[in-house]
N, C-alpha and C. Protein backbone atom coordinates (compact mmCIF):
# COMPACT_ATOMS: atom_id res chain seq x y z
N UNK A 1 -4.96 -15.38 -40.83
CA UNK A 1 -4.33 -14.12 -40.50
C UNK A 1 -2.87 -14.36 -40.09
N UNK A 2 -2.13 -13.65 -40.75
CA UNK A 2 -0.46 -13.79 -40.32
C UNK A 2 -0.33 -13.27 -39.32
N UNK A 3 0.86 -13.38 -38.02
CA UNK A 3 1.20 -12.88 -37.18
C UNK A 3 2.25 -11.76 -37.02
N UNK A 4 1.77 -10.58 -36.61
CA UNK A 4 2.48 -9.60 -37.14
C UNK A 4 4.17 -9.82 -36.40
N UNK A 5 4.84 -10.18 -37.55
CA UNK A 5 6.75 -9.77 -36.87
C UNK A 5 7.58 -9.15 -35.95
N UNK A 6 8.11 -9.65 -35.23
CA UNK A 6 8.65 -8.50 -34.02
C UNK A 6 10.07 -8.41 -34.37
N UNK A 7 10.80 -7.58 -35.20
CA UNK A 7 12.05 -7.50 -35.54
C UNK A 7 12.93 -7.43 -34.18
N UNK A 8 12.32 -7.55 -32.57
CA UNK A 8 13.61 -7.67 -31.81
C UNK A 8 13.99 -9.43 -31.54
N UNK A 9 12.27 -10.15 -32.19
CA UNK A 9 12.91 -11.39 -32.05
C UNK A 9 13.82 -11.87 -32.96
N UNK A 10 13.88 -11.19 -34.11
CA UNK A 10 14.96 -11.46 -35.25
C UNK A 10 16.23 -11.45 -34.83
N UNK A 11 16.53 -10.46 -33.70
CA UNK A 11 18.17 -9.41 -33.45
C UNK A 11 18.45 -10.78 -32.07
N UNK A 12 17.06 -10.76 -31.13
CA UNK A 12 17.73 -12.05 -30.38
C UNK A 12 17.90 -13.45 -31.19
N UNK A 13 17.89 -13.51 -32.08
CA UNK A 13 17.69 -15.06 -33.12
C UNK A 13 19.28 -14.85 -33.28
N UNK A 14 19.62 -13.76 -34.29
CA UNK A 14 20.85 -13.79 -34.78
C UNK A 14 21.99 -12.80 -33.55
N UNK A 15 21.60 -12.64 -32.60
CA UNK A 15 22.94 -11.92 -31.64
C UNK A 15 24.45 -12.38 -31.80
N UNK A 16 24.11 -13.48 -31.78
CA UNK A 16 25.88 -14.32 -31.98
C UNK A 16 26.38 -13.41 -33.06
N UNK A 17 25.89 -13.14 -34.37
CA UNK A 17 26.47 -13.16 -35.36
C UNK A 17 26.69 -11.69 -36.09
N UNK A 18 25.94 -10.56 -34.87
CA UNK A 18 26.40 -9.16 -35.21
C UNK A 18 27.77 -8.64 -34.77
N UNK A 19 28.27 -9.52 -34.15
CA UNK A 19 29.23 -8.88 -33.68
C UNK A 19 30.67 -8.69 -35.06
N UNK A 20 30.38 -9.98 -35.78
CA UNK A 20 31.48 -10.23 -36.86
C UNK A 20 31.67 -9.17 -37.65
N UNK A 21 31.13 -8.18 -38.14
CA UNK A 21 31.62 -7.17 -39.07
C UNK A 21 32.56 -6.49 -38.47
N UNK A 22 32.16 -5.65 -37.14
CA UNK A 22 32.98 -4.97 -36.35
C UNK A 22 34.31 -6.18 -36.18
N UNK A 23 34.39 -7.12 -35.45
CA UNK A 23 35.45 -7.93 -35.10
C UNK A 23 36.10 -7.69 -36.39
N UNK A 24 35.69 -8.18 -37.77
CA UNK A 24 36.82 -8.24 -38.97
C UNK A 24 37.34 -6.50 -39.38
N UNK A 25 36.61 -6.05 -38.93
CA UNK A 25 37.03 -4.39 -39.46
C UNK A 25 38.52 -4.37 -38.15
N UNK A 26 38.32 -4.52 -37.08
CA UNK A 26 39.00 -4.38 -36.24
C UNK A 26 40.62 -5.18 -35.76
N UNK A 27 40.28 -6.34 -37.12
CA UNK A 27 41.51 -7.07 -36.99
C UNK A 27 42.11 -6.57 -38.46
N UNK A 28 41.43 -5.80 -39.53
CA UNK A 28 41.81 -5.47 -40.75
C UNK A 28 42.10 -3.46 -40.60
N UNK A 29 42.04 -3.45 -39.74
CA UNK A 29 42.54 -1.95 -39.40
C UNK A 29 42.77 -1.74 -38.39
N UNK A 30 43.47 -2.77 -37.59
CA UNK A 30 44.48 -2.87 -35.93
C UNK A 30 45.38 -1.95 -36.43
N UNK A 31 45.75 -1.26 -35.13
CA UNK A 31 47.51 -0.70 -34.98
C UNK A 31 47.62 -0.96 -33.61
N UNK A 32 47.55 -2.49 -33.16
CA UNK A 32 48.08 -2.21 -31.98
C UNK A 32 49.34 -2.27 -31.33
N UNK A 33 49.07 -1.75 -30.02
CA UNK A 33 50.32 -1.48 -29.40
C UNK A 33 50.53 -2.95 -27.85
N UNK A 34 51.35 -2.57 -27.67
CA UNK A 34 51.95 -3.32 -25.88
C UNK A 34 51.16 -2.68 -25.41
N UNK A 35 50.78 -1.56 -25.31
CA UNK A 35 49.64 -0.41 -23.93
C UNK A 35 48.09 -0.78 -24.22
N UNK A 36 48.07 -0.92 -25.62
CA UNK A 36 46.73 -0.95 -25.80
C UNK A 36 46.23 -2.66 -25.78
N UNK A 37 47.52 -3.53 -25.95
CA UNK A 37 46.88 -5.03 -26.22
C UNK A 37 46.60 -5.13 -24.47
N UNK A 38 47.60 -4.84 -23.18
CA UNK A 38 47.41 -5.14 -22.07
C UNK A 38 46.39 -4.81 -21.57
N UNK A 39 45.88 -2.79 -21.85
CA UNK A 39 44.82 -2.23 -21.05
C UNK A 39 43.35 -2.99 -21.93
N UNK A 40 43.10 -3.39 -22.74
CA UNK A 40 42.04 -3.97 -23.44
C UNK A 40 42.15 -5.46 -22.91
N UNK A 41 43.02 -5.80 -22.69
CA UNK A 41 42.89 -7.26 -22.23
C UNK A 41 42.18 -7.06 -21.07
N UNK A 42 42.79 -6.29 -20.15
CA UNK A 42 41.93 -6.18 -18.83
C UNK A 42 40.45 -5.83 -18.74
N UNK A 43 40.40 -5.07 -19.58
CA UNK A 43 38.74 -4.69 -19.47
C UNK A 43 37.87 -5.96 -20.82
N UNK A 44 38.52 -6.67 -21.18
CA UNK A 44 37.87 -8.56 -21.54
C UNK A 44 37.69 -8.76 -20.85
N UNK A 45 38.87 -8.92 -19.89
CA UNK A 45 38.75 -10.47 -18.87
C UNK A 45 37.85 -9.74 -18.05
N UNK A 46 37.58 -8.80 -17.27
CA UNK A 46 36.86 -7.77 -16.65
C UNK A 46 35.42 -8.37 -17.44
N UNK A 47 35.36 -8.21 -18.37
CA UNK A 47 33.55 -8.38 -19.15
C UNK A 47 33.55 -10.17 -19.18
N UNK A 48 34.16 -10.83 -19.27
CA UNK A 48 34.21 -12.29 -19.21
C UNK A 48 33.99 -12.93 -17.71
N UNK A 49 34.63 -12.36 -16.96
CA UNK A 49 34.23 -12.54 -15.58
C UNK A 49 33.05 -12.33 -15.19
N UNK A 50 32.75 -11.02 -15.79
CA UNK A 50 30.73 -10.67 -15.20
C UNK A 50 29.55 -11.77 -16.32
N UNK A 51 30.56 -12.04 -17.44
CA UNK A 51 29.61 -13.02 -17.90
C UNK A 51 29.83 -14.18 -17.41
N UNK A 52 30.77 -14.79 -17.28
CA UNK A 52 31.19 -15.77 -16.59
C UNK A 52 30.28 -16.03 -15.36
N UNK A 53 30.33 -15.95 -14.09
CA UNK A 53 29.28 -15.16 -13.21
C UNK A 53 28.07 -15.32 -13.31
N UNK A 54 27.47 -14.75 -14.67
CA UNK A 54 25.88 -14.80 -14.59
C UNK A 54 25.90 -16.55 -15.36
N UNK A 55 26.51 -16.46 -16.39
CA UNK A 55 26.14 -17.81 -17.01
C UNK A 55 26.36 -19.24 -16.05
N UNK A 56 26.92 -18.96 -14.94
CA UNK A 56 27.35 -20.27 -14.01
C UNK A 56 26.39 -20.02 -12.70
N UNK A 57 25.28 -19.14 -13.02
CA UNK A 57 24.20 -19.13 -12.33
C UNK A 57 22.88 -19.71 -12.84
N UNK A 58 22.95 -19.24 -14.21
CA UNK A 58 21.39 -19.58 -15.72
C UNK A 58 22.03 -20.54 -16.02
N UNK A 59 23.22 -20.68 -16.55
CA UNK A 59 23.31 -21.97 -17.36
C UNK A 59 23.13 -22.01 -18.48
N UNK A 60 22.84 -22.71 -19.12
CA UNK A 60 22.81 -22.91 -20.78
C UNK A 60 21.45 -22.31 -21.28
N UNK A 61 20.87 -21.71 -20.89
CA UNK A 61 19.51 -20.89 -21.08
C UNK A 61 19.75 -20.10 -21.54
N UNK A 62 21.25 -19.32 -21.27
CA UNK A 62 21.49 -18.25 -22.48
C UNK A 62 22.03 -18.16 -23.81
N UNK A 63 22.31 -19.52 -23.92
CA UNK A 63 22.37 -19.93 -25.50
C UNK A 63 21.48 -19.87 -25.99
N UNK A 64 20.00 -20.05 -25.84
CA UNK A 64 18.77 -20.26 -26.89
C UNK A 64 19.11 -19.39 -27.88
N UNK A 65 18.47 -19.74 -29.23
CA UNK A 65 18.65 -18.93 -30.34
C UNK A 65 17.12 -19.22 -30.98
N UNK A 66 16.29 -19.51 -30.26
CA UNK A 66 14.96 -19.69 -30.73
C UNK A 66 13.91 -18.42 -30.12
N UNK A 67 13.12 -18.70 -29.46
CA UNK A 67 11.90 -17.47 -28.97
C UNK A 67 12.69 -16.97 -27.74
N UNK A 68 12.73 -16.12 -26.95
CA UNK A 68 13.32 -15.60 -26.01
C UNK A 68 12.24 -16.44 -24.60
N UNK A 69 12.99 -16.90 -23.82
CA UNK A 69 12.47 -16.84 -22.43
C UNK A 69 13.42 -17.85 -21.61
N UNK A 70 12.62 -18.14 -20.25
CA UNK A 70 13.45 -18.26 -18.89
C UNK A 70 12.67 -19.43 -17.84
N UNK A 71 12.92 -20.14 -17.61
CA UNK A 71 12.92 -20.78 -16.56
C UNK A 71 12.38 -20.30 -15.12
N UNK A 72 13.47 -19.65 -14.55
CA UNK A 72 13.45 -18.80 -13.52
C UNK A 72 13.65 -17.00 -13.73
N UNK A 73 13.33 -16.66 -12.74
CA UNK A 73 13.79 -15.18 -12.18
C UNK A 73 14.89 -15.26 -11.79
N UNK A 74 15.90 -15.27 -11.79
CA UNK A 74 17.53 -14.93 -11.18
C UNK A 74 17.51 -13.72 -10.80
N UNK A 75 17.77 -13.68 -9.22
CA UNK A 75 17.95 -12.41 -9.14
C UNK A 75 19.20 -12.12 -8.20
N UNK A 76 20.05 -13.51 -8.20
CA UNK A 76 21.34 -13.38 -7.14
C UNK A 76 22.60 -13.30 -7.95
N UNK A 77 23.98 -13.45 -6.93
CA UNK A 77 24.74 -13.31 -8.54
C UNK A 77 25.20 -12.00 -8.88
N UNK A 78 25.36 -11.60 -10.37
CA UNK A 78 25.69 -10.16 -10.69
C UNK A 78 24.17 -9.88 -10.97
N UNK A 79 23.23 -10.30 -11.04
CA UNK A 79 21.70 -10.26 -11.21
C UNK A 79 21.16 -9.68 -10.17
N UNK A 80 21.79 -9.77 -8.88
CA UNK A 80 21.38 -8.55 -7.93
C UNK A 80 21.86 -7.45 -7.66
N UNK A 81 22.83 -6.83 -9.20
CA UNK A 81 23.38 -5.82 -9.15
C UNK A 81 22.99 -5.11 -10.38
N UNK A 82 22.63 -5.72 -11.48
CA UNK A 82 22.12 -5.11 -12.71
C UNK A 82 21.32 -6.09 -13.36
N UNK A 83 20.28 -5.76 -14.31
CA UNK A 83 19.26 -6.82 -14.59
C UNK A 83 20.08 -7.33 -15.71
N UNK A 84 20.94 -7.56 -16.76
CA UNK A 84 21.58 -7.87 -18.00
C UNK A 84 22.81 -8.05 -17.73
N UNK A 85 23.52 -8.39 -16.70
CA UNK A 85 24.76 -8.74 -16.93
C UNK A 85 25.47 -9.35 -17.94
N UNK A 86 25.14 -10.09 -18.20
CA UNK A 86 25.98 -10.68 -19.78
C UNK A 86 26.23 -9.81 -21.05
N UNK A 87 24.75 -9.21 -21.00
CA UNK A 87 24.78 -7.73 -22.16
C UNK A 87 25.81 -6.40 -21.61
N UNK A 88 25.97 -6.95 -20.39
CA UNK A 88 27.12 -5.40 -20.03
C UNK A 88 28.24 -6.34 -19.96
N UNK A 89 28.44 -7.24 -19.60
CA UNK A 89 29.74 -8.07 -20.20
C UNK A 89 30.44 -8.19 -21.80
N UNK A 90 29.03 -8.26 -22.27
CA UNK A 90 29.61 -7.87 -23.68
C UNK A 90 30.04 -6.68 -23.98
N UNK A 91 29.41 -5.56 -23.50
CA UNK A 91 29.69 -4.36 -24.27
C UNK A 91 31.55 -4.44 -23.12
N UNK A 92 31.85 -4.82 -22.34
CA UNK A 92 32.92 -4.88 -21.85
C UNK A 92 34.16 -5.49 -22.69
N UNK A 93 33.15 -6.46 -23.42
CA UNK A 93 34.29 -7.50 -24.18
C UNK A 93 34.74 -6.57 -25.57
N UNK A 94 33.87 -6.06 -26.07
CA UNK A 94 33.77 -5.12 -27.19
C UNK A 94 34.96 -4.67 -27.25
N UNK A 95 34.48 -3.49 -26.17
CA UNK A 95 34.88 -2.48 -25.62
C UNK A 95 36.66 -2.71 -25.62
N UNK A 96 37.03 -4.04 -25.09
CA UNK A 96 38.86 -4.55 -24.56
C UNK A 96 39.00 -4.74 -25.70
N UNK A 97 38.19 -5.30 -26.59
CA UNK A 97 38.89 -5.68 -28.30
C UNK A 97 38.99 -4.73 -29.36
N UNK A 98 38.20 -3.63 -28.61
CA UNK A 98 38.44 -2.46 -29.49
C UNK A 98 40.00 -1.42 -28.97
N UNK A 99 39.76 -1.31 -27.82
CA UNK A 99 41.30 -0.93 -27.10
C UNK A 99 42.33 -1.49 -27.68
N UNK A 100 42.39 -3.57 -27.47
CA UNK A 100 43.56 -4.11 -27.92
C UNK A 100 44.01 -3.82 -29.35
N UNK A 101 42.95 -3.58 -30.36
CA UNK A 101 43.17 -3.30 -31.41
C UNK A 101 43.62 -1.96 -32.36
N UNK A 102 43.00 -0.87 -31.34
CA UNK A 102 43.28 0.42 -31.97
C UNK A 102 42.72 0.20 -33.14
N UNK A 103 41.80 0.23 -33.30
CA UNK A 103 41.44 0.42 -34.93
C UNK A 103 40.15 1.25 -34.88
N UNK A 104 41.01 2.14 -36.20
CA UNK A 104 40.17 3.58 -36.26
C UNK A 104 39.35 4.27 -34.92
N UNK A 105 40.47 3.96 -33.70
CA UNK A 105 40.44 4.88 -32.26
C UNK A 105 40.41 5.80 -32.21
N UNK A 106 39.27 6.92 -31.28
CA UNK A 106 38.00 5.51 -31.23
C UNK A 106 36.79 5.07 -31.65
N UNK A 107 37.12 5.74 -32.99
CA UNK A 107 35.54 5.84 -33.46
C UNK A 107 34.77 4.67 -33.97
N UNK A 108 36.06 3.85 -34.57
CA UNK A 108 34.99 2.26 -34.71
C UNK A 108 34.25 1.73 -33.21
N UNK A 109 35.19 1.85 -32.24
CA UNK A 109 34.37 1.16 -31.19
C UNK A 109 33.60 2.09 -30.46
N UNK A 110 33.37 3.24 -30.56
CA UNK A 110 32.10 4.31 -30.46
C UNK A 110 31.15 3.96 -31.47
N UNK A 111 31.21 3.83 -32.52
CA UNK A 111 30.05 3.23 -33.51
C UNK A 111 29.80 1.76 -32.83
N UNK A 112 30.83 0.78 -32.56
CA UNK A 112 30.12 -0.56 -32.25
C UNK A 112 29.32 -0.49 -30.89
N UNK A 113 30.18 0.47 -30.12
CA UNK A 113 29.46 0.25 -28.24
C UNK A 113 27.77 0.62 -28.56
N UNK A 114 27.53 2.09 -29.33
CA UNK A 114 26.17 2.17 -29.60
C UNK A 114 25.67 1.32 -30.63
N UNK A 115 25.69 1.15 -31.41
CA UNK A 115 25.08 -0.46 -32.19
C UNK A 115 24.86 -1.31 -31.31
N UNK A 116 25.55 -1.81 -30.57
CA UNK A 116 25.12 -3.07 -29.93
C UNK A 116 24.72 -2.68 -28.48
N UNK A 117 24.42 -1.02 -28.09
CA UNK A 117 23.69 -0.53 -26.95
C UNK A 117 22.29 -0.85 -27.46
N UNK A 118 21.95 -0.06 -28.46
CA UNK A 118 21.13 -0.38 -29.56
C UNK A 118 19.91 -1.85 -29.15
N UNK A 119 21.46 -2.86 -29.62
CA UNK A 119 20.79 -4.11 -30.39
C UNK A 119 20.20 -4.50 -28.78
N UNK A 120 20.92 -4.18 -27.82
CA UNK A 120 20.96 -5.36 -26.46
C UNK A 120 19.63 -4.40 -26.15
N UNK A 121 19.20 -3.17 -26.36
CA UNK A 121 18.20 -2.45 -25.54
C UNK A 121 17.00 -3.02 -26.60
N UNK A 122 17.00 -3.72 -27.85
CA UNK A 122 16.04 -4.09 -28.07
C UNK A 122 15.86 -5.58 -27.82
N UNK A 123 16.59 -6.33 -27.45
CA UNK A 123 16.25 -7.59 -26.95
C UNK A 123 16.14 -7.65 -25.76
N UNK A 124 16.82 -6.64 -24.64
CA UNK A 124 16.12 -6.89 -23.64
C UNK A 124 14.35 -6.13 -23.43
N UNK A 125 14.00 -5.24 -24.21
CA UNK A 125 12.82 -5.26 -23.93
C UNK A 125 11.57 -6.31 -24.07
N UNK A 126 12.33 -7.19 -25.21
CA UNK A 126 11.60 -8.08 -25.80
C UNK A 126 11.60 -9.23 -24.14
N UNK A 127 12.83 -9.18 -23.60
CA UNK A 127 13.06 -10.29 -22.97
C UNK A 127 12.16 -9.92 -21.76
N UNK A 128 11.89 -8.85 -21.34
CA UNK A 128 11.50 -8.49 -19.95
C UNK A 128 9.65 -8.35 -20.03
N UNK A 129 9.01 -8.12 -21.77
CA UNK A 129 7.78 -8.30 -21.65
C UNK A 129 7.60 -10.54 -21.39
N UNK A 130 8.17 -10.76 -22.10
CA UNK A 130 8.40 -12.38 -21.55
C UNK A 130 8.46 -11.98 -20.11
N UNK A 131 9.29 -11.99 -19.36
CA UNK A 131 9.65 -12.37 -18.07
C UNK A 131 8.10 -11.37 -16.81
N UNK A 132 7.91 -10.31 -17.72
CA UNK A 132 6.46 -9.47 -17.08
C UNK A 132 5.60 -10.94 -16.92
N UNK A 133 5.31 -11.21 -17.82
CA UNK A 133 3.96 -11.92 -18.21
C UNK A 133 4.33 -13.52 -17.59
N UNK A 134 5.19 -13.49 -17.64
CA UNK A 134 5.96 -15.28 -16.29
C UNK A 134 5.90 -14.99 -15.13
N UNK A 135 6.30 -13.97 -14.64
CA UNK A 135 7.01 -14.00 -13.22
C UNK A 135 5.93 -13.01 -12.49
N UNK A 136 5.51 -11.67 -13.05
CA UNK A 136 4.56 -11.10 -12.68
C UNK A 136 5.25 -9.81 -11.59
N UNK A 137 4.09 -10.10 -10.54
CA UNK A 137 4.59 -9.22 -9.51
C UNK A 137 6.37 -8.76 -9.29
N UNK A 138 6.87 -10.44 -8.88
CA UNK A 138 8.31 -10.47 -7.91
C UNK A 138 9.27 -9.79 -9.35
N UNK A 139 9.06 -9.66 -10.56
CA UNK A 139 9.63 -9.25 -11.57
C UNK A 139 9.42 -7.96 -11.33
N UNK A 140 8.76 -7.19 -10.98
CA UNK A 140 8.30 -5.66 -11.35
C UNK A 140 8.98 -5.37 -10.28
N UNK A 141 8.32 -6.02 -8.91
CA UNK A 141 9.52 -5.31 -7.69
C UNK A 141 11.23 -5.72 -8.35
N UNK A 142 11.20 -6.18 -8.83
CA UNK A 142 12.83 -6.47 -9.19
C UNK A 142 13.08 -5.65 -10.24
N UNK A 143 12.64 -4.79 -10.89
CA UNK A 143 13.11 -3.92 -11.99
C UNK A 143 13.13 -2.20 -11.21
N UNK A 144 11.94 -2.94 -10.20
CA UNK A 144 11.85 -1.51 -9.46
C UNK A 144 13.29 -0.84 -8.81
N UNK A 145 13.77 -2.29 -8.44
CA UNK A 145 15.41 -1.76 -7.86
C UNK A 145 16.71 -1.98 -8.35
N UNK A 146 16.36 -2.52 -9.69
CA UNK A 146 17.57 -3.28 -10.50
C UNK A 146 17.76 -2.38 -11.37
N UNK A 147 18.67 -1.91 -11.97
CA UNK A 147 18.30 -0.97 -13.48
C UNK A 147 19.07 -1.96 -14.65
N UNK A 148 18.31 -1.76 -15.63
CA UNK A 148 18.82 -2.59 -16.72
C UNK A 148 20.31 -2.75 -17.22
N UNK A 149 20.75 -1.61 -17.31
CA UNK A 149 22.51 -1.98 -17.60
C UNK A 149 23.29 -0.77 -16.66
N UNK A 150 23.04 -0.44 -16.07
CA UNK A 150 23.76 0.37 -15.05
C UNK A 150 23.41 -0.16 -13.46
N UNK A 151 25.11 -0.85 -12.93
CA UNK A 151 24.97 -1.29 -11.80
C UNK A 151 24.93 -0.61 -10.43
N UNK A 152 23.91 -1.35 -9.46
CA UNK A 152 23.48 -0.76 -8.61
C UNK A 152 25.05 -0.95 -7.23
N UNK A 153 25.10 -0.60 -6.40
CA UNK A 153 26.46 -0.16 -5.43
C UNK A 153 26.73 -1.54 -4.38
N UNK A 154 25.07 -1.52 -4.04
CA UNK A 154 25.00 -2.66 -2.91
C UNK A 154 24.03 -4.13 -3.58
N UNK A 155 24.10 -5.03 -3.35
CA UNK A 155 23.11 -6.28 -4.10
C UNK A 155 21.42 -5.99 -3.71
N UNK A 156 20.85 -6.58 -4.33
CA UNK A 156 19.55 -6.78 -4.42
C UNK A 156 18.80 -7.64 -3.60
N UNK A 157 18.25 -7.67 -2.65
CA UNK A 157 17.66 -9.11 -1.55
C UNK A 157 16.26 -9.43 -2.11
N UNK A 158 15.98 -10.48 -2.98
CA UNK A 158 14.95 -11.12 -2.92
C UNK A 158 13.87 -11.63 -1.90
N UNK A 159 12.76 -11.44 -1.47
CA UNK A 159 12.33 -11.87 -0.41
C UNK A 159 12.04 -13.31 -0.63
N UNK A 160 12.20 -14.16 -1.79
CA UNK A 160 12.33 -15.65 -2.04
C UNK A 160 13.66 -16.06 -2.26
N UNK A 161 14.08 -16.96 -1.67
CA UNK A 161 15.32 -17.65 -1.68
C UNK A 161 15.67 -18.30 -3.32
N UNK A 162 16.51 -18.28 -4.07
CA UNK A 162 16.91 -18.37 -5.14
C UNK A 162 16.90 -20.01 -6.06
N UNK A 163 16.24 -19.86 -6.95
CA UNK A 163 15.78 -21.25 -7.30
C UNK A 163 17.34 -21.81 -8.20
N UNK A 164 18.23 -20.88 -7.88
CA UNK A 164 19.63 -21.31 -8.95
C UNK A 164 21.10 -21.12 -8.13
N UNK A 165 21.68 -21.33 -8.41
CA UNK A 165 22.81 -21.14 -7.51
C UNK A 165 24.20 -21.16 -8.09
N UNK A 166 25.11 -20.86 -7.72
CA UNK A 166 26.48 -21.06 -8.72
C UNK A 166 27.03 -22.34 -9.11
N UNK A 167 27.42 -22.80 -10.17
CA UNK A 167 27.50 -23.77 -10.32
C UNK A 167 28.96 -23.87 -12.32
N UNK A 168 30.12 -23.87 -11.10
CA UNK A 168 31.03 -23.95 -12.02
C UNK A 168 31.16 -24.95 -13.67
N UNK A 169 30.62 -25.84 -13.42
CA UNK A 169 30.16 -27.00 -14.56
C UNK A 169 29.68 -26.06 -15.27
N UNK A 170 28.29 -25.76 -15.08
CA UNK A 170 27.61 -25.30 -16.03
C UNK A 170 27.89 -24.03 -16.65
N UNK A 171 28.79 -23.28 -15.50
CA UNK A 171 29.54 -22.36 -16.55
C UNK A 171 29.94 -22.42 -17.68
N UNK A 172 30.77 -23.15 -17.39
CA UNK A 172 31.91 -23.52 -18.02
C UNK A 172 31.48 -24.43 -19.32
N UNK A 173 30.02 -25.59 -18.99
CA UNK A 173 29.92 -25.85 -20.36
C UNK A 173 28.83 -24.84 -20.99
N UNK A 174 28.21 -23.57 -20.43
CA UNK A 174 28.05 -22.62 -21.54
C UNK A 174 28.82 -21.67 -22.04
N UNK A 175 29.40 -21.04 -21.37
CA UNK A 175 30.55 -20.25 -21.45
C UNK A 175 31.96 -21.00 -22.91
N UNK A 176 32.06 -22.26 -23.08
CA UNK A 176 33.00 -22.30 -23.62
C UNK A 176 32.91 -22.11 -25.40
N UNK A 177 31.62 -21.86 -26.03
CA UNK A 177 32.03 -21.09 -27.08
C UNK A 177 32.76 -20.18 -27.33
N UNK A 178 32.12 -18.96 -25.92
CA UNK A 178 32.79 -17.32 -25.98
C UNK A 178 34.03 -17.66 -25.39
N UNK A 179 34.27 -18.52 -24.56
CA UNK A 179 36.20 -18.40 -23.96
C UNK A 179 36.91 -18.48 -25.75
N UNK A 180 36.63 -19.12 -26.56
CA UNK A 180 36.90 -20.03 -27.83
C UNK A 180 37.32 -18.84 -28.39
N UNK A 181 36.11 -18.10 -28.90
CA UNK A 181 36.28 -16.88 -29.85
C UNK A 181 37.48 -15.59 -28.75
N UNK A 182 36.88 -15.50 -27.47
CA UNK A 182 37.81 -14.78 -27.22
C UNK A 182 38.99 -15.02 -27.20
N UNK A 183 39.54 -16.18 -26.70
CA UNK A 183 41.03 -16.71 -27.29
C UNK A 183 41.39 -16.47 -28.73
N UNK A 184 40.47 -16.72 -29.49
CA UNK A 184 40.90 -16.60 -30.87
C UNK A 184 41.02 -15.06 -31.13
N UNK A 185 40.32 -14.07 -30.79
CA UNK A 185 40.57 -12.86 -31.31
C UNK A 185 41.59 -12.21 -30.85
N UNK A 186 41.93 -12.33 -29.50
CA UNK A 186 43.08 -11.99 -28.62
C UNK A 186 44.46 -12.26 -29.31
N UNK A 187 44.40 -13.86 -29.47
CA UNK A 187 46.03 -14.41 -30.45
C UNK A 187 45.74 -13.62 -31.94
N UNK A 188 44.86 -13.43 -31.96
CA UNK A 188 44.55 -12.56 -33.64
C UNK A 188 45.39 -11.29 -33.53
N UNK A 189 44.88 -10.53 -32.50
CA UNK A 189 45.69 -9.11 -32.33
C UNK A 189 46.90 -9.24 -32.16
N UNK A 190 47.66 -10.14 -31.09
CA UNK A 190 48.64 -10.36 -30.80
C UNK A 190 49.63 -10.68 -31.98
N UNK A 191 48.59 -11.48 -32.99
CA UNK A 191 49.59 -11.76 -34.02
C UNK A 191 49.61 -10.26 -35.46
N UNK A 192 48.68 -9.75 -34.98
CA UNK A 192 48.58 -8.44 -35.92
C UNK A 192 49.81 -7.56 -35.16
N UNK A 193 49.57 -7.18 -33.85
CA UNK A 193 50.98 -6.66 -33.07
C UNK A 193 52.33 -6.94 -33.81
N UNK A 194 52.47 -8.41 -34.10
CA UNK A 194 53.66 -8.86 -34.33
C UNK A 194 54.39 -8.27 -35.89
N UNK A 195 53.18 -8.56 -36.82
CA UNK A 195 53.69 -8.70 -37.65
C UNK A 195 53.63 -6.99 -38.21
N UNK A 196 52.42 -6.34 -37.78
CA UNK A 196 52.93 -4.96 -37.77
C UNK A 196 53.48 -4.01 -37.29
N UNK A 197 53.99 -4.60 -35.92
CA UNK A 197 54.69 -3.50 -35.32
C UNK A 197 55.91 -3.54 -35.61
């Protein structure tokens, strides 16, 4: 008997690689400006920081590109403020590269923010029946007060002390693909600025 397919493990397999259509539409129909490369930069570095943040807490666990799952419960961090930080970091990062770019503003990056509201609401469901069936109880009270991509005002207190902790290294060696590409798309616009403005 075959095992029936779960097309959200497909979307977490390939995540890296949805983002590229939008990115090339967006460097092939830029008009940007000085207003729009600065205010989009800020709301990057703004989404790079909250990923930044969670990944120098998990660590390289959020690279997997195989079955979805976790080690631990993280629940300190930006993790005691929203359950997906990295997925709202992205839609942040989007979000600045669609600003810096102006392209077809704003309706390409209204089509991408929901696409990849979309894609992230089906991998995190996938991710959280994993983390149900690991963690159990202390998971359910933690969804009870966490909401999935809308952050909460004040942090989250675990009644167990945190099995992870911040840890700049490991940021930094997961984090440095996405610094890579974001550098690269940034000097991309900048150089689209140049040569079309």
């Amino acid at each position: 008997m075959t095992e029936k397919k779960d097309i959200r493990e497909w979307v977490f397999t390939y995540r890296s690689y949805t983002p590229l259509p939008f990115l090339a539409l967006m460097l092939v129909l830029g008009r940007p400006t000085i207003t729009s490369i600065v205010a989009g930069f800020v709301i990057v570095l703004l989404g790079e920081c909250l990923r930044f943040w969670g990944v120098s807490i998990v660590g390289s666990e959020t690279r997997t590109t195989g079955a979805v799952g976790g080690t631990f419960l993280i629940t300190t961090g930006p993790y005691a403020y929203v359950r997906n930080p990295l997925y709202v970091g992205n839609l942040l990062l989007y979000a600045g590269i669609g600003v810096m770019s102006m392209a077809m503003f704003p309706w390409l990056l209204l089509v991408a923010l929901v696409w990849f509201y979309v894609q992230y609401w089906l991998i995190v469901t996938r991710e959280e029946e994993y983390l149900a069936q690991q963690f159990g109880e202390p998971f359910a009270e933690y969804c009870r007060h966490v909401r999935r991509f809308l952050p909460r005002r004040t942090p989250y207190r675990s009644g167990s002390p945190s099995e992870k902790t911040f840890n700049l290294a490991e940021g930094l060696a997961s984090e440095r693909r996405t610094l890579q590409a974001i550098t690269i798309v940034c000097v991309l616009v900048v150089v689209l600025y140049l040569v079309r403005g």
